[in-house]
Protein backbone atom coordinates (compact mmCIF):
# COMPACT_ATOMS: atom_id res chain seq x y z
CA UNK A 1 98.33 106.50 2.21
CA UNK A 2 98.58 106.41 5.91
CA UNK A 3 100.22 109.30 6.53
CA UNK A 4 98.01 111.17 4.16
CA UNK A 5 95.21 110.13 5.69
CA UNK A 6 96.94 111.32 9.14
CA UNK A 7 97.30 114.32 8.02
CA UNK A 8 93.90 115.28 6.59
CA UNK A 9 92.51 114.04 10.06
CA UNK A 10 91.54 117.50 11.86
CA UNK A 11 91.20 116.44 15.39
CA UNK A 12 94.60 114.72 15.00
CA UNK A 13 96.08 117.46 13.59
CA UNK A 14 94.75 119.76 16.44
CA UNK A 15 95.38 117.51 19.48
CA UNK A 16 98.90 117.16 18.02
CA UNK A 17 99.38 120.77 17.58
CA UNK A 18 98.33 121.44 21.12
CA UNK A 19 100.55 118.80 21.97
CA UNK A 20 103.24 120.70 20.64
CA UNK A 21 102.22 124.49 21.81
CA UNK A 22 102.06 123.23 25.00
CA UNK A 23 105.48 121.68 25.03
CA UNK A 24 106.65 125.16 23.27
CA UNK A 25 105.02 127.06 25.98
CA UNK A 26 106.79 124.11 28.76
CA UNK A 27 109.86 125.58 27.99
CA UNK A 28 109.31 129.72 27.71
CA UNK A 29 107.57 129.45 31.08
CA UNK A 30 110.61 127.43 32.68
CA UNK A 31 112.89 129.99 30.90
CA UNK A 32 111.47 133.23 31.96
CA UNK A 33 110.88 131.82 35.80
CA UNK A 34 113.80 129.84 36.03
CA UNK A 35 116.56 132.34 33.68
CA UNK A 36 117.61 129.19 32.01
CA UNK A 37 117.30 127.14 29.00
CA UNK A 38 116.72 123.45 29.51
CA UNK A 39 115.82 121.47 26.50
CA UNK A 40 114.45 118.79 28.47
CA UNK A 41 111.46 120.89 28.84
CA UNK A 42 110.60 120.64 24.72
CA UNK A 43 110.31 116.66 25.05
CA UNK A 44 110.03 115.78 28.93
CA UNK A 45 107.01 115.14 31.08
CA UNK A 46 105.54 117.30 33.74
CA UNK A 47 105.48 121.16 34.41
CA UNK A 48 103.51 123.96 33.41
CA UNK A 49 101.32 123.82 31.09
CA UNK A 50 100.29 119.97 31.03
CA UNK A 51 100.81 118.83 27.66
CA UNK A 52 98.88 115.60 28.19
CA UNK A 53 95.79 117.86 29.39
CA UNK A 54 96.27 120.30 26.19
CA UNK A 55 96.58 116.75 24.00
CA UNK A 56 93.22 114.91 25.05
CA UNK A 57 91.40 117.62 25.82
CA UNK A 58 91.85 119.36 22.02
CA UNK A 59 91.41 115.75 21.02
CA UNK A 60 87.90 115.05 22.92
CA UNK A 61 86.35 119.05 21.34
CA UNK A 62 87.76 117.78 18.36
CA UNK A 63 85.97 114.80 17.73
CA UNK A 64 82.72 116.61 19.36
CA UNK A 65 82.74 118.96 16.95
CA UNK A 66 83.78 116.57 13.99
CA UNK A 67 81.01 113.59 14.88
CA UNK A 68 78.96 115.16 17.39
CA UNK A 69 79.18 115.63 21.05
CA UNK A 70 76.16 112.60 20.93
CA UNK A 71 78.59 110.44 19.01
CA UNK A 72 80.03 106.82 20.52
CA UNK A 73 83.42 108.77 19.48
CA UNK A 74 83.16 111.76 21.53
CA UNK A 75 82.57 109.31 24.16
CA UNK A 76 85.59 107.14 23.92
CA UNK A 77 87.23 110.81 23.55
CA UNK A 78 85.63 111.89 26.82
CA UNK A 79 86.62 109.21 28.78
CA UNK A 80 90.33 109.03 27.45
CA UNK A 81 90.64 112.79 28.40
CA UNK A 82 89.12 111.74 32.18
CA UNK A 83 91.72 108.91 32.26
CA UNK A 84 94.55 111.13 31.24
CA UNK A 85 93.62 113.87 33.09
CA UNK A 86 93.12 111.65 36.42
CA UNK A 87 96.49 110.15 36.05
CA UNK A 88 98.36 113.15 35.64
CA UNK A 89 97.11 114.70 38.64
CA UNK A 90 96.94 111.94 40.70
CA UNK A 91 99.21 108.61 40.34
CA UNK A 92 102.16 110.24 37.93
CA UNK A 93 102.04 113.54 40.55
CA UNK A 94 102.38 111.51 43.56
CA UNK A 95 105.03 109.52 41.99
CA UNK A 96 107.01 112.72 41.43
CA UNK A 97 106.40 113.80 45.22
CA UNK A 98 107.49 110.08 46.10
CA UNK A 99 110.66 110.65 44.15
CA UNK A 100 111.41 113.47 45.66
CA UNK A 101 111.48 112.28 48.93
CA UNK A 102 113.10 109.48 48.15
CA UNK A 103 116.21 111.24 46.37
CA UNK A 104 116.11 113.69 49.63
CA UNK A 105 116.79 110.44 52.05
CA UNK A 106 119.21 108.85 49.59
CA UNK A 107 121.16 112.19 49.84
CA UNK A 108 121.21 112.28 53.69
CA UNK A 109 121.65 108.76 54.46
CA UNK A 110 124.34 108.33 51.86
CA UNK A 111 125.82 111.56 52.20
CA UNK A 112 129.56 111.83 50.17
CA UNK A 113 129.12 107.89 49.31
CA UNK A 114 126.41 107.49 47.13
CA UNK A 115 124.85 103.89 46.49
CA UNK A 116 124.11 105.24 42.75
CA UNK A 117 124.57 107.85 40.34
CA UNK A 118 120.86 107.82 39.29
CA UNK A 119 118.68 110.17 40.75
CA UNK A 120 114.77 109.39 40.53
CA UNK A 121 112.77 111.44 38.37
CA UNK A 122 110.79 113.84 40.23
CA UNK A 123 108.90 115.87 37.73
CA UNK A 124 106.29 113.02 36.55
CA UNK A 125 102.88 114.34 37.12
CA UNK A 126 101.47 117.96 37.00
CA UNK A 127 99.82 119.83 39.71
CA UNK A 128 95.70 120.75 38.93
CA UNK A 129 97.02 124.69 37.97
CA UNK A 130 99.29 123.06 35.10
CA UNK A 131 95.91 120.87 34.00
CA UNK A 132 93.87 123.85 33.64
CA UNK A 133 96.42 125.55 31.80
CA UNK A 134 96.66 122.56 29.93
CA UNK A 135 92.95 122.21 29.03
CA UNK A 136 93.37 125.89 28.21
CA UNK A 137 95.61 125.29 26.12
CA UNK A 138 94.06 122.55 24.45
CA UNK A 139 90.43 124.82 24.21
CA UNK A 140 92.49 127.83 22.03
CA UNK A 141 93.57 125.67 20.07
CA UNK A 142 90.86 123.97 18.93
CA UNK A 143 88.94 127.88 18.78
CA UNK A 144 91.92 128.40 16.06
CA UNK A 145 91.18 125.84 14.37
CA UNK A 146 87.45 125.40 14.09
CA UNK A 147 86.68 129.24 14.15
């Protein structure tokens, strides 16, 4: 019953589907740019388009649409796509600058003896050019579905 009900949900359905064009998208861009395949790109965080971005913001036109942009719903929509949005350009990108430096210094200080085998992860957040994509994204979609 759940999952049925799941299912039938339409802004769901869309976010999740945005979610996942996005992601698709994620790893054609890195392909053609880059002239190699990396999976990591169909599940990971970060990079162009913002996935997140395409997620919420599908999510908050959704439920606009479905219960009115007036609605107590679109509002709790609204401000989870701010949120989300906010993070991802701010405190997740900064964390992915921070880890970049700090792999760099790692590298030079512990040059041919490293102190680890872990590197940090370095693409965490998205720059605003991969939100708006995002948002595009996440704005098409929700035109294919509702039109």
């Amino acid at each position: 019953m759940f999952l049925t009900e799941l299912l039938s949900n339409r802004p769901f359905i869309t976010a999740a589907l945005s979610w996942l064009a996005a992601q698709v998208l994620k790893f054609f861009i890195y392909w053609a740019i880059e002239k190699q395949v990396d999976w990591r790109r169909v599940w990971g965080s970060g990079g162009m388009p913002s996935s997140h971005t395409a997620f919420v913001v599908a999510l908050m036109l959704s439920v606009g649409l479905t219960e009115g942009f007036g609605s107590t719903l679109f509002a709790i929509a609204a401000a989870l796509m701010i949120i989300v949005v906010y993070d991802a350009m701010g405190v997740r990108y900064e964390t992915g600058k921070q880890g970049q430096i700090i792999n760099k210094i790692l590298e030079e200080l512990f040059a041919g003896k490293p102190i680890s085998d872990e590197h940090l992860k370095e693409l965490v957040g998205h720059s605003p050019s991969e939100v708006v994509v995002g948002a595009t994204v996440g704005i098409l979609m929700v035109l294919i579905m509702y039109l």
